[in-house]
C-alpha atoms as a PDB file:
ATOM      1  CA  UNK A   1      14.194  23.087   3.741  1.00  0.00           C
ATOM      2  CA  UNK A   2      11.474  21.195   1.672  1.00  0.00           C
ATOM      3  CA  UNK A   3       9.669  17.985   2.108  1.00  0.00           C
ATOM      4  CA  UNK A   4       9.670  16.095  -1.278  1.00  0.00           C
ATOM      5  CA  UNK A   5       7.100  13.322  -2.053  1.00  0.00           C
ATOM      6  CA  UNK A   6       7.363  11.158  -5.171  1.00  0.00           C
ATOM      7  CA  UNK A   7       4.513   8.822  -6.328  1.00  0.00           C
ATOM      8  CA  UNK A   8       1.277  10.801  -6.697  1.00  0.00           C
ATOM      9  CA  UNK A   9      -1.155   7.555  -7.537  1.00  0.00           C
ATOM     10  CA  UNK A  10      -4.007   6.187  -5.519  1.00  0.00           C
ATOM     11  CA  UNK A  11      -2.560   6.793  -2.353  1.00  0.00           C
ATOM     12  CA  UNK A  12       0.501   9.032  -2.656  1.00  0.00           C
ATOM     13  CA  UNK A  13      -1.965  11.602  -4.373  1.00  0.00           C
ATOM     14  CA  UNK A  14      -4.381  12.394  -1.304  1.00  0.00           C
ATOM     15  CA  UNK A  15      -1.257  11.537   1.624  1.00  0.00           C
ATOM     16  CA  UNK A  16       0.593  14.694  -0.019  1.00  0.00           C
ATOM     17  CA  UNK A  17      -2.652  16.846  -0.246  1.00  0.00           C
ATOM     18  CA  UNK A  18      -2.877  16.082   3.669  1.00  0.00           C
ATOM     19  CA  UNK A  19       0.691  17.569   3.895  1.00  0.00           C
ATOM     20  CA  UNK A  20       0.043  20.227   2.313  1.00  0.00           C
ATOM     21  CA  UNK A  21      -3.148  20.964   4.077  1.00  0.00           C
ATOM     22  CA  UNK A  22      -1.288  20.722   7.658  1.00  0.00           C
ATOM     23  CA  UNK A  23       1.031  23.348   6.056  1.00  0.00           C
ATOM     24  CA  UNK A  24       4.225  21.279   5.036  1.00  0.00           C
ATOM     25  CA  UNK A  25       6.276  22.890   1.678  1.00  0.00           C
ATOM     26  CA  UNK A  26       6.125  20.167  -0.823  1.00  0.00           C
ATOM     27  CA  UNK A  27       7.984  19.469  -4.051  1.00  0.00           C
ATOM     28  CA  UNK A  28       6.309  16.673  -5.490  1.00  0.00           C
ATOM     29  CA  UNK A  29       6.941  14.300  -8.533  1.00  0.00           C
ATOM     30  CA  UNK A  30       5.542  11.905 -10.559  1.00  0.00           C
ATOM     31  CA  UNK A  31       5.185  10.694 -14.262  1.00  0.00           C
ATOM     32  CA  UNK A  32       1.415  11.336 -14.075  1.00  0.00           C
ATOM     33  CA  UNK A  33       1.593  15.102 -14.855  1.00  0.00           C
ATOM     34  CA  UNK A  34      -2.201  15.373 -14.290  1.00  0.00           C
ATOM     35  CA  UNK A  35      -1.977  14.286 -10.733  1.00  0.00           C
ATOM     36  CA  UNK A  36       1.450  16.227 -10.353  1.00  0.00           C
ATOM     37  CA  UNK A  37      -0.518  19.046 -11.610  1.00  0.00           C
ATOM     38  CA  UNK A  38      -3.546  18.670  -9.293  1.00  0.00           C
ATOM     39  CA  UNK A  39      -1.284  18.637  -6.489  1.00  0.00           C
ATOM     40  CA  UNK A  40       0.765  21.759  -7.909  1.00  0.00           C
ATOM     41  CA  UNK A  41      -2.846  23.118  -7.639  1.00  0.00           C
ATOM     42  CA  UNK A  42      -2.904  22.641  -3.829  1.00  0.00           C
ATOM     43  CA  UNK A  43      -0.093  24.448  -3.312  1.00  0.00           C
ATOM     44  CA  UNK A  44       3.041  22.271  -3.732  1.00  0.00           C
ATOM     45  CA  UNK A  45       6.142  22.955  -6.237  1.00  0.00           C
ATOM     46  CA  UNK A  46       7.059  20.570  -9.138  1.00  0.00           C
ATOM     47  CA  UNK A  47      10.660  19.291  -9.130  1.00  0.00           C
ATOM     48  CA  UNK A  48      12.983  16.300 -11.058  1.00  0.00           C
ATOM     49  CA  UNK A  49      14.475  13.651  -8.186  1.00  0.00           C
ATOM     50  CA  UNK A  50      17.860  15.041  -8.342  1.00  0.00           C
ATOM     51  CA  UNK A  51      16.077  18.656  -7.484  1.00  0.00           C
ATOM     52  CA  UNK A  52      13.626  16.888  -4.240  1.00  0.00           C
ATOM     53  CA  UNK A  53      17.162  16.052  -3.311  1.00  0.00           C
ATOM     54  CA  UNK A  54      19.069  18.489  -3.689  1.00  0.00           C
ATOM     55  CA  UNK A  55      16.214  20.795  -2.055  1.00  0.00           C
ATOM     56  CA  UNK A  56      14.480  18.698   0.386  1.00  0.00           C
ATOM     57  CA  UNK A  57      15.732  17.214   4.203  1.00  0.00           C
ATOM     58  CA  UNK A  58      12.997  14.721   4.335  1.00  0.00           C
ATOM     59  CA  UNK A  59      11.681  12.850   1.441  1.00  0.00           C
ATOM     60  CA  UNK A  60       8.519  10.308   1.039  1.00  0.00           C
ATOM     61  CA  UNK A  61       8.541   7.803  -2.041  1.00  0.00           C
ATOM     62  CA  UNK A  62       5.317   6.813  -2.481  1.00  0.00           C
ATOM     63  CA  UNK A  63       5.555   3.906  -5.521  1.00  0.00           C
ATOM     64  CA  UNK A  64       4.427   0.118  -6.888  1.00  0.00           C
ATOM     65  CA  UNK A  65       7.816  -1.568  -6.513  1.00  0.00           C
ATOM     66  CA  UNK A  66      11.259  -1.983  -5.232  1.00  0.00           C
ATOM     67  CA  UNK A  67      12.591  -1.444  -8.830  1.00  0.00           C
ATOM     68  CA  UNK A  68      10.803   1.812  -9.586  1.00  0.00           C
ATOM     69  CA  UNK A  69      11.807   3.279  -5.631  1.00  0.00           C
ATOM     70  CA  UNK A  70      15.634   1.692  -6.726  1.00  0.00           C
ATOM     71  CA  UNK A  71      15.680   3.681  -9.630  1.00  0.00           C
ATOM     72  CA  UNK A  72      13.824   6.723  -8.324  1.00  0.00           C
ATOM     73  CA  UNK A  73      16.785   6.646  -5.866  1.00  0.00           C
ATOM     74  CA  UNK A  74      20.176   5.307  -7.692  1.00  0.00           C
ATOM     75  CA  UNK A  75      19.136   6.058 -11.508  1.00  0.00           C
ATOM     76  CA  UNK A  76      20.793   8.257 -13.433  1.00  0.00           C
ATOM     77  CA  UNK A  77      19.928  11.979 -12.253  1.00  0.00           C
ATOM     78  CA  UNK A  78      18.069  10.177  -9.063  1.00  0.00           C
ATOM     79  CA  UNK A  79      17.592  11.218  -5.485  1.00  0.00           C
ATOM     80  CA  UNK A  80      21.145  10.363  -4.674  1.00  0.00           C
ATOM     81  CA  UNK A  81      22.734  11.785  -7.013  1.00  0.00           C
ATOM     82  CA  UNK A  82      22.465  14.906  -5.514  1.00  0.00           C
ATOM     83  CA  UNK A  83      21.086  14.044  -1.441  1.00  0.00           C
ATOM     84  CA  UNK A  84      22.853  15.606   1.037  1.00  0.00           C
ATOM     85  CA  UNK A  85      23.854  14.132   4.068  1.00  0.00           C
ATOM     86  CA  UNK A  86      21.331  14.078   7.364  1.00  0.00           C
ATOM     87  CA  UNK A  87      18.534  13.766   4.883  1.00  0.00           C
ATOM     88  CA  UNK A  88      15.910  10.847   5.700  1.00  0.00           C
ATOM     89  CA  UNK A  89      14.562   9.146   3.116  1.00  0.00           C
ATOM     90  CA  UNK A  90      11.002   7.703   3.548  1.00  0.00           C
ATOM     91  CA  UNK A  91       9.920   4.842   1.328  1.00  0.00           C
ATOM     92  CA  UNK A  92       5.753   4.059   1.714  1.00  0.00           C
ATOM     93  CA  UNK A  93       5.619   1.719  -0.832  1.00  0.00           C
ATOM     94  CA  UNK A  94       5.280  -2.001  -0.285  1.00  0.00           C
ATOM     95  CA  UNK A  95       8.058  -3.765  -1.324  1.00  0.00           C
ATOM     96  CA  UNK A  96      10.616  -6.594   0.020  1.00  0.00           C
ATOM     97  CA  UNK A  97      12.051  -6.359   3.132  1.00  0.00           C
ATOM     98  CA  UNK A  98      15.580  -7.308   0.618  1.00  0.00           C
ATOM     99  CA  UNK A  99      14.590  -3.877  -0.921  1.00  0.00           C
ATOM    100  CA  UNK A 100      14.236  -2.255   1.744  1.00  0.00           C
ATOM    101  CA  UNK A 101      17.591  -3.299   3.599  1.00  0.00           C
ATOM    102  CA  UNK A 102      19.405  -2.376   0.167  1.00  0.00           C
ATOM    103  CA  UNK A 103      18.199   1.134  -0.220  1.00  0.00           C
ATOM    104  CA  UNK A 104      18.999   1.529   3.732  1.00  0.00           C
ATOM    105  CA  UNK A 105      22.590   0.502   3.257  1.00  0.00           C
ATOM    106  CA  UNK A 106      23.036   2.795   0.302  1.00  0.00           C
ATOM    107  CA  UNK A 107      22.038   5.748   1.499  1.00  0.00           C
ATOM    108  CA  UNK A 108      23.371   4.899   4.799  1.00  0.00           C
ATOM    109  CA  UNK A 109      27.361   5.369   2.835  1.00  0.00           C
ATOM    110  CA  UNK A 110      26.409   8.452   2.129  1.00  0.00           C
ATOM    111  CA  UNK A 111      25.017  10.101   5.420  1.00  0.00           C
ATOM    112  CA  UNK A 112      21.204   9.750   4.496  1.00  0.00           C
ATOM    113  CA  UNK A 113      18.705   7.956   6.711  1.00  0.00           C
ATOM    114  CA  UNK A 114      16.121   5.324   5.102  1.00  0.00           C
ATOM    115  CA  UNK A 115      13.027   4.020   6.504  1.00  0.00           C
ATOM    116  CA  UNK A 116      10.806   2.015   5.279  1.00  0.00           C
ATOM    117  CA  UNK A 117       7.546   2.438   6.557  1.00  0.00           C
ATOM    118  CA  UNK A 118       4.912   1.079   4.226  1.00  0.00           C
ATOM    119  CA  UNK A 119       0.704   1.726   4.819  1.00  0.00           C
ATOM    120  CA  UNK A 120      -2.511  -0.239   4.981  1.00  0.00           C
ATOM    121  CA  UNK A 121      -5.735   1.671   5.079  1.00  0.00           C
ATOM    122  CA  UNK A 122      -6.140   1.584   1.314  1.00  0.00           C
ATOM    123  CA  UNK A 123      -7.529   4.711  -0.081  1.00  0.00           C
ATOM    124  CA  UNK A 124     -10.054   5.958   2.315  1.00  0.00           C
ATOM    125  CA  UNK A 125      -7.117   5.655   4.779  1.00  0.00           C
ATOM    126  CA  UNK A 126      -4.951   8.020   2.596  1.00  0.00           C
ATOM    127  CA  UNK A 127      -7.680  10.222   2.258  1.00  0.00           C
ATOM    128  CA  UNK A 128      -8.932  10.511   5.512  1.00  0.00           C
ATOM    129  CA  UNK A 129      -5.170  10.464   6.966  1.00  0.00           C
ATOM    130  CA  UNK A 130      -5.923   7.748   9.182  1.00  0.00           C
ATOM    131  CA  UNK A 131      -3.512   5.430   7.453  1.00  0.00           C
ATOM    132  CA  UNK A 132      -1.727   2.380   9.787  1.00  0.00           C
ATOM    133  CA  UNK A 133       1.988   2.941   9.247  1.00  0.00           C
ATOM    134  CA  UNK A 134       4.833   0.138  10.149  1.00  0.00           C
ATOM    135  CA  UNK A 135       8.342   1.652   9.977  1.00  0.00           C
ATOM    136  CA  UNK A 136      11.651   0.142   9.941  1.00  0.00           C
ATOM    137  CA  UNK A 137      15.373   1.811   9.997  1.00  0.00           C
ATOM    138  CA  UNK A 138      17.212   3.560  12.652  1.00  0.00           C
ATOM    139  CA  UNK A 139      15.128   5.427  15.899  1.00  0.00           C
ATOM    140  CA  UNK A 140      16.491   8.873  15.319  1.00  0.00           C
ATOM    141  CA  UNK A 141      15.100   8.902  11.502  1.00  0.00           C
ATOM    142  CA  UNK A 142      12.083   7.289  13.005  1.00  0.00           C
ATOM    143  CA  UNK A 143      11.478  10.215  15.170  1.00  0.00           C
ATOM    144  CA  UNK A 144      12.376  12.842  12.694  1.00  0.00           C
ATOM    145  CA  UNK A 145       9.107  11.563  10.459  1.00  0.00           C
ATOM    146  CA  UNK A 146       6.556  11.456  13.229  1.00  0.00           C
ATOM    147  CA  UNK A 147       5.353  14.198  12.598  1.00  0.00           C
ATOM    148  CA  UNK A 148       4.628  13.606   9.236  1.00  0.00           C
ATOM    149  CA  UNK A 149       3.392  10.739  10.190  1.00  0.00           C
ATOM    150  CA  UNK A 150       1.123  12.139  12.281  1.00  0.00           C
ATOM    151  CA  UNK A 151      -0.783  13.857   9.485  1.00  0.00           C
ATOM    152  CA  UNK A 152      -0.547  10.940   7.188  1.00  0.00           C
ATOM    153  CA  UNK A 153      -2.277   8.837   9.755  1.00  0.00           C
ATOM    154  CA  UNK A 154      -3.731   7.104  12.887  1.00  0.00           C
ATOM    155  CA  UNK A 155      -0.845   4.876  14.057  1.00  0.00           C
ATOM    156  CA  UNK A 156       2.913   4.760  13.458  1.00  0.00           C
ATOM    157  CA  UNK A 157       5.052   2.182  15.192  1.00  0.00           C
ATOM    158  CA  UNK A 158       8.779   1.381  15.006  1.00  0.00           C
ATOM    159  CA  UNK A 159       9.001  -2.136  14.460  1.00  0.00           C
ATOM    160  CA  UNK A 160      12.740  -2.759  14.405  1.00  0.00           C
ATOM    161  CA  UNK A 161      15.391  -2.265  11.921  1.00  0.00           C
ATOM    162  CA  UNK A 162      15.758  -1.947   8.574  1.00  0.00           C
ATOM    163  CA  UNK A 163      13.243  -4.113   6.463  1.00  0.00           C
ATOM    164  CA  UNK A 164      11.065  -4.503   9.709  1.00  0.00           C
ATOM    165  CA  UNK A 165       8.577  -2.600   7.926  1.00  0.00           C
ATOM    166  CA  UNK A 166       8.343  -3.889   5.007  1.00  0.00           C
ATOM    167  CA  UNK A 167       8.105  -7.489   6.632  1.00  0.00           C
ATOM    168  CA  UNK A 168       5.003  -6.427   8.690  1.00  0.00           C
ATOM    169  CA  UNK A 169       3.274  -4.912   5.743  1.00  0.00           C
ATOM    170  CA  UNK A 170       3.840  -8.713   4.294  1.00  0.00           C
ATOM    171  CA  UNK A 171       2.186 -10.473   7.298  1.00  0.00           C
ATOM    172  CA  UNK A 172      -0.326  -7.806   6.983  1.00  0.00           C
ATOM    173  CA  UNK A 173      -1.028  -8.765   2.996  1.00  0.00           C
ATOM    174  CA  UNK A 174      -1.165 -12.215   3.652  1.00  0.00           C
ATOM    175  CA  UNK A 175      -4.065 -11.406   6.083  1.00  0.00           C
ATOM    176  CA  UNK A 176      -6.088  -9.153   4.301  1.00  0.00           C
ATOM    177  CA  UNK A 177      -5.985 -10.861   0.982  1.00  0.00           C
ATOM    178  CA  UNK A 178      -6.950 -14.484   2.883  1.00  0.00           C
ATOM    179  CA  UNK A 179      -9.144 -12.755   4.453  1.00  0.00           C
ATOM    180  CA  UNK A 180     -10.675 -11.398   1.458  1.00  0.00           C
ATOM    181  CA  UNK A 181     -10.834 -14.544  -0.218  1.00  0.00           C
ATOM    182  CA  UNK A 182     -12.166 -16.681   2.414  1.00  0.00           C
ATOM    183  CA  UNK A 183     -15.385 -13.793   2.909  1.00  0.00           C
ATOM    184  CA  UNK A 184     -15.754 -14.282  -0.815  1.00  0.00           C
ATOM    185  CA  UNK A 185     -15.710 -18.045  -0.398  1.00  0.00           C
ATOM    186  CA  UNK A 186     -18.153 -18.002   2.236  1.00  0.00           C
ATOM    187  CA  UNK A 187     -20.586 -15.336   0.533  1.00  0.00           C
ATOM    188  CA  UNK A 188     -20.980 -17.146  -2.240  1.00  0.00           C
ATOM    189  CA  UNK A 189     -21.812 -20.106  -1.041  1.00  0.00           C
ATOM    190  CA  UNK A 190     -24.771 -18.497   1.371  1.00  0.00           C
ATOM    191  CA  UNK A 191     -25.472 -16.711  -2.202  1.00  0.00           C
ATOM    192  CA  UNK A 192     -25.769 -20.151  -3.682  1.00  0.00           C
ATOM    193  CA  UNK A 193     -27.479 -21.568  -1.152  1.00  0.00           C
ATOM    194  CA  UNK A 194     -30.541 -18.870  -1.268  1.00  0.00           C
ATOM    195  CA  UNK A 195     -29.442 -17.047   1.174  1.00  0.00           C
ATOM    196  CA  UNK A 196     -29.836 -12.784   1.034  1.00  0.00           C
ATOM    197  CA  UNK A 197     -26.502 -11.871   1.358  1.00  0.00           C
ATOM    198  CA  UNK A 198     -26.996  -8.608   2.846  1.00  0.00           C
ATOM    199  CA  UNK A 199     -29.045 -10.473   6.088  1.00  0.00           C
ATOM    200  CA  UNK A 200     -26.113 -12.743   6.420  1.00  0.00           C
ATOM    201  CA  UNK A 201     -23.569  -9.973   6.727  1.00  0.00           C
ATOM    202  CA  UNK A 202     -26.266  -8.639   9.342  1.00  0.00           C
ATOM    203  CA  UNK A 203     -26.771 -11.606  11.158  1.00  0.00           C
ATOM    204  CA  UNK A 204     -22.443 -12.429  11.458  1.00  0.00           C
ATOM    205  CA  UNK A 205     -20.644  -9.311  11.583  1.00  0.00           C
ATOM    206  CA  UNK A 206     -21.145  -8.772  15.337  1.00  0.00           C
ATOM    207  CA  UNK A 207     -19.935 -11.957  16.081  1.00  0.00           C
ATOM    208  CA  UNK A 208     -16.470 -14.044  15.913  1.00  0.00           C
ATOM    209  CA  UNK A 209     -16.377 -13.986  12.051  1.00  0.00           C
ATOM    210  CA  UNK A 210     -16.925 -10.200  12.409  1.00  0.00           C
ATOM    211  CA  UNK A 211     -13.802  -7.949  10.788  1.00  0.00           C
ATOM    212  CA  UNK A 212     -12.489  -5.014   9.274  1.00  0.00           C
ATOM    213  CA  UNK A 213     -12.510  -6.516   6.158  1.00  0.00           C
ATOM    214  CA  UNK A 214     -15.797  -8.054   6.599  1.00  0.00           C
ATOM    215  CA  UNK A 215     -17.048  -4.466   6.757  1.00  0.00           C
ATOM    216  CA  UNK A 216     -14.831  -2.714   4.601  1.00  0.00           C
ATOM    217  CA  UNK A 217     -15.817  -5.640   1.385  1.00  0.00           C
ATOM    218  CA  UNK A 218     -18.673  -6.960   1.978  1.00  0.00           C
ATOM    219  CA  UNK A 219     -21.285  -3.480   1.698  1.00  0.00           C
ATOM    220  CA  UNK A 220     -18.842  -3.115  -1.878  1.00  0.00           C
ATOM    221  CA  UNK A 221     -19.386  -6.889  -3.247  1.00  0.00           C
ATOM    222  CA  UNK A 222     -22.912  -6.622  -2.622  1.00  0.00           C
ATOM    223  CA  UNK A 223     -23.461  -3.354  -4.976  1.00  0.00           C
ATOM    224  CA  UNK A 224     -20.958  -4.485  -7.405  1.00  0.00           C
ATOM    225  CA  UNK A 225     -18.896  -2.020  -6.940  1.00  0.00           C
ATOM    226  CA  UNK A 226     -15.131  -2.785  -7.463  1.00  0.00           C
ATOM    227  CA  UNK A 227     -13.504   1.098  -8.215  1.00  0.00           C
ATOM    228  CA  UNK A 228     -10.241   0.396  -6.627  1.00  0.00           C
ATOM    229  CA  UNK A 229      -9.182   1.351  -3.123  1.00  0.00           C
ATOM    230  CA  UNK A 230      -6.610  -1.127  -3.030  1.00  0.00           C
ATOM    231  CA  UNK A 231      -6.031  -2.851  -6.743  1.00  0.00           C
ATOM    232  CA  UNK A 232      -5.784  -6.420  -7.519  1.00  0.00           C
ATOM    233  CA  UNK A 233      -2.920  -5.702  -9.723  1.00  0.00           C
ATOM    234  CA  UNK A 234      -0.774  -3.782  -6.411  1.00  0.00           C
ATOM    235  CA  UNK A 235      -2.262  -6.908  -4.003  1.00  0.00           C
ATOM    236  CA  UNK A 236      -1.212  -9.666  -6.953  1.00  0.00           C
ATOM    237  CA  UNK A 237       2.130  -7.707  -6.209  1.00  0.00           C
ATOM    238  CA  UNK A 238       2.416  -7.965  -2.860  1.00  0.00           C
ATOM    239  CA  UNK A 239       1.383 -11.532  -2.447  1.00  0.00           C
ATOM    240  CA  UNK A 240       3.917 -11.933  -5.256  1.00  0.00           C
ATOM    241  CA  UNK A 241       6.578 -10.629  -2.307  1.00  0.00           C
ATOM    242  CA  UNK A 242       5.429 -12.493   0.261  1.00  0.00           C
ATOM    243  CA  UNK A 243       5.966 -15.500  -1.767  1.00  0.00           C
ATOM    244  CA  UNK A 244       9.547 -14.867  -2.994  1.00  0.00           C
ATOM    245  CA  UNK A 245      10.455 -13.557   0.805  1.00  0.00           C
ATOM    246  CA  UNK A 246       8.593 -16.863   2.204  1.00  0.00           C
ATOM    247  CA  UNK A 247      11.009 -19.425  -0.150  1.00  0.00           C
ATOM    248  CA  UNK A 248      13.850 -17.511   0.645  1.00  0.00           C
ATOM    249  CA  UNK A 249      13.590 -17.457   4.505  1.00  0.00           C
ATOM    250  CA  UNK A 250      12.485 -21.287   4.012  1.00  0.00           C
ATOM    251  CA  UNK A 251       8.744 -20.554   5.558  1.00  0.00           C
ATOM    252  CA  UNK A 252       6.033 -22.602   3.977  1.00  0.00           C
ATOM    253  CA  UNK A 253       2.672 -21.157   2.941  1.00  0.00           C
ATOM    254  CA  UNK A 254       0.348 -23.061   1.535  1.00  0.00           C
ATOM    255  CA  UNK A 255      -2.710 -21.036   2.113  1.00  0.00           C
ATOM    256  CA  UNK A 256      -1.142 -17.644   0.460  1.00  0.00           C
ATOM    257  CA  UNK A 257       0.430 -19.492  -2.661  1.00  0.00           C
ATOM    258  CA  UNK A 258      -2.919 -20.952  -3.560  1.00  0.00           C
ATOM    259  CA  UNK A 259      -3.991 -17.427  -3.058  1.00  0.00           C
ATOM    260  CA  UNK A 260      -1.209 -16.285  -5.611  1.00  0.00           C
ATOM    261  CA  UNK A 261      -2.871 -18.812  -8.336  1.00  0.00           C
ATOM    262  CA  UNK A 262      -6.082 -17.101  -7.355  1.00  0.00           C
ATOM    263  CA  UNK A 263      -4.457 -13.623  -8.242  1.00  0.00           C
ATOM    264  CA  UNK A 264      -2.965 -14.837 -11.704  1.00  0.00           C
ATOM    265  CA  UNK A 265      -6.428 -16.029 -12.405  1.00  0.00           C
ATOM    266  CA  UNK A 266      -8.140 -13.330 -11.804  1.00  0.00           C
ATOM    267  CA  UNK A 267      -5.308 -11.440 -14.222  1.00  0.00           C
ATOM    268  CA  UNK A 268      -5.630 -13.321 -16.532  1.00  0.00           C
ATOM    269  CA  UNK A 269      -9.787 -12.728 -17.191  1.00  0.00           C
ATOM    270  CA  UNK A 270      -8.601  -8.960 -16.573  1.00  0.00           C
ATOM    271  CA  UNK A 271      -9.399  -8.093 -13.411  1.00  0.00           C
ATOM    272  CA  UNK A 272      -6.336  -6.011 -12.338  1.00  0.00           C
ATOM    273  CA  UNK A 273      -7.826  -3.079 -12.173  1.00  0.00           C
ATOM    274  CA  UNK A 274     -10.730  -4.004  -9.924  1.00  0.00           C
ATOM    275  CA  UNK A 275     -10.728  -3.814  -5.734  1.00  0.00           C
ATOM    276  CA  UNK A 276      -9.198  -6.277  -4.162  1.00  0.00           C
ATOM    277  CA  UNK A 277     -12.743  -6.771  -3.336  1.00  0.00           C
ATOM    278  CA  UNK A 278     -13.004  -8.088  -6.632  1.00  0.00           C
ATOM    279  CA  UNK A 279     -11.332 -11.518  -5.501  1.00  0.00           C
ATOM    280  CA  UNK A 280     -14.632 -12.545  -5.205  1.00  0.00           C
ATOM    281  CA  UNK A 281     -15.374 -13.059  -8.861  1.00  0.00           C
ATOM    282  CA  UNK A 282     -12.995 -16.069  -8.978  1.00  0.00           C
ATOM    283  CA  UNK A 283     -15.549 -17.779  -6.477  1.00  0.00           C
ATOM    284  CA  UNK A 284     -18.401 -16.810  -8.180  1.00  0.00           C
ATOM    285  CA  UNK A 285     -16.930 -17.743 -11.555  1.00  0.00           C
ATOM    286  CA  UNK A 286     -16.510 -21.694 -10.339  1.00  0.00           C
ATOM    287  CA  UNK A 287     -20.288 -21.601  -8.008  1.00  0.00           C
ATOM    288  CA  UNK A 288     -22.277 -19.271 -11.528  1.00  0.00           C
ATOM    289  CA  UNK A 289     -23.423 -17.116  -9.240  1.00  0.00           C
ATOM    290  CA  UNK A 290     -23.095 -13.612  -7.934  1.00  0.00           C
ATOM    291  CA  UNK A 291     -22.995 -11.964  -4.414  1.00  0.00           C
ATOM    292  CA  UNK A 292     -25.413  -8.965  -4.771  1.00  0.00           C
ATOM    293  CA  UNK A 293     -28.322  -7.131  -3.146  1.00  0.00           C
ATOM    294  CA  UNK A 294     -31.663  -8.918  -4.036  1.00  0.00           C
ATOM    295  CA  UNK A 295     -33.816  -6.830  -6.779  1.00  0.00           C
END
């Protein structure tokens, strides 16, 4: 049978091109009929939800939110409607780990499998298939993805049961984005200070303060360069989750709610569409100044 993979954006796009590249049959979706056509292109078939499930045993959902994977799912003439049992369902997107446990117990009434087994690597990581992936659900549907997984990219771990996933792509949101904004923070005041923010990023990134995201931001911020590898507007999301999940487990966190107010900000001067990079324009609003390469 068929593979089906729904959500052709930013990341979905270039994870199902890798699929199709290591040979897997695809039948993709998406409302974005240019990328479902560019994919079509690489060799994968078009089909409706109820078709990827009548026609597929595995299927990846590759989406913004826990509303659009719901109804991609349980809408009318959705995935469900016509998934047969001993399918596994794969949701990548970021979402709550209350989604998450939903769709699993769903599906799980009607013989399917559900993981949820969301990403960080941005886009380079989708493109170079060297994505991290966190999974939660049920070993055996765990094991039937690995391979796909394994094309998709670098790491895949189990992390426990349904919603584990989903939780550890929270935890891992709350450190990127802090991270983000604290390296913005920091830039621009060396930037204010006089300091040639390229020689600082020189002079610390071998040391303690050094990072992934120290790298990954910094070279960006300092050309001006905010094209989108990870949007504001799918990070304002996810730090959107983390806050809901956070109240309702009880767990205080005052360093990612202030970062939340940071994120509306930023939405509200239009910045949505920018990196996540981009989080350091709300720092360089408040100091007038701008972290860039000297002329």
């Amino acid at each position: 049978m068929k593979t089906g993979f729904i959500g052709l954006g930013i990341m979905g796009r270039p994870m199902a091109k890798n699929l199709l590249k290591a040979g897997v049959e695809l039948m993709v979706s998406d409302l974005n009929k240019e990328a479902v056509a560019d994919v079509v292109a690489a060799g994968a078939e078009e089909g409706t939800y109820a078709q990827i499930g009548e026609a597929c045993s595995v299927i990846f959902i590759m989406v913004p939110s826990g509303d659009i994977t719901k109804s991609i799912l349980f809408g009318e003439n959705g995935v469900a409607s016509t998934v047969k049992a001993g399918t596994v369902v794969c949701d990548m997107s970021s979402v709550t780990p209350v989604e998450s446990k939903e769709c699993f117990e769903r599906l799980k009434e009607q013989g399917v499998g559900f993981v949820d087994a969301p990403v960080s690597g941005g886009e380079p990581g989708a493109v170079n298939g060297t994505l991290a992936i966190m999974a939660g659900g049920e070993e055996k549907d765990f094991e039937a993805l690995t391979k796909y997984f394994d094309i998709m990219g670098s790491s895949a771990l189990l992390i426990g049961g349904s919603g584990s996933g989903s939780v550890t792509k929270l935890a891992n949101q709350i450190i990127v984005n802090n991270t983000i904004a604290v390296v913005s923070e920091a830039f621009v005041l060396a930037v204010k200070a006089g300091a040639d923010p390229v020689k600082v990023y020189k002079a610390i990134r071998g040391g303690l303060a050094g990072s992934a995201v120290l790298d990954a931001k910094i070279p960006m911020i300092v050309e001006r360069n905010f094209k989108p590898g990870g949007p504001i507007r799918i990070n304002h999301k996810d730090i959107r989750n983390v806050v809901n999940t956070a109240h309702a487990i009880d767990v205080p966190i005052p360093y990612t709610a202030q970062l939340y107010e940071i994120l509306q900000t930023l939405k509200i001067h239009g910045h949505m569409g920018d990196d996540h990079g981009g989080i350091v324009q709300y720092f360089e609003k408040l100091a007038d100044v701008e972290v860039k390469k000297a002329d």
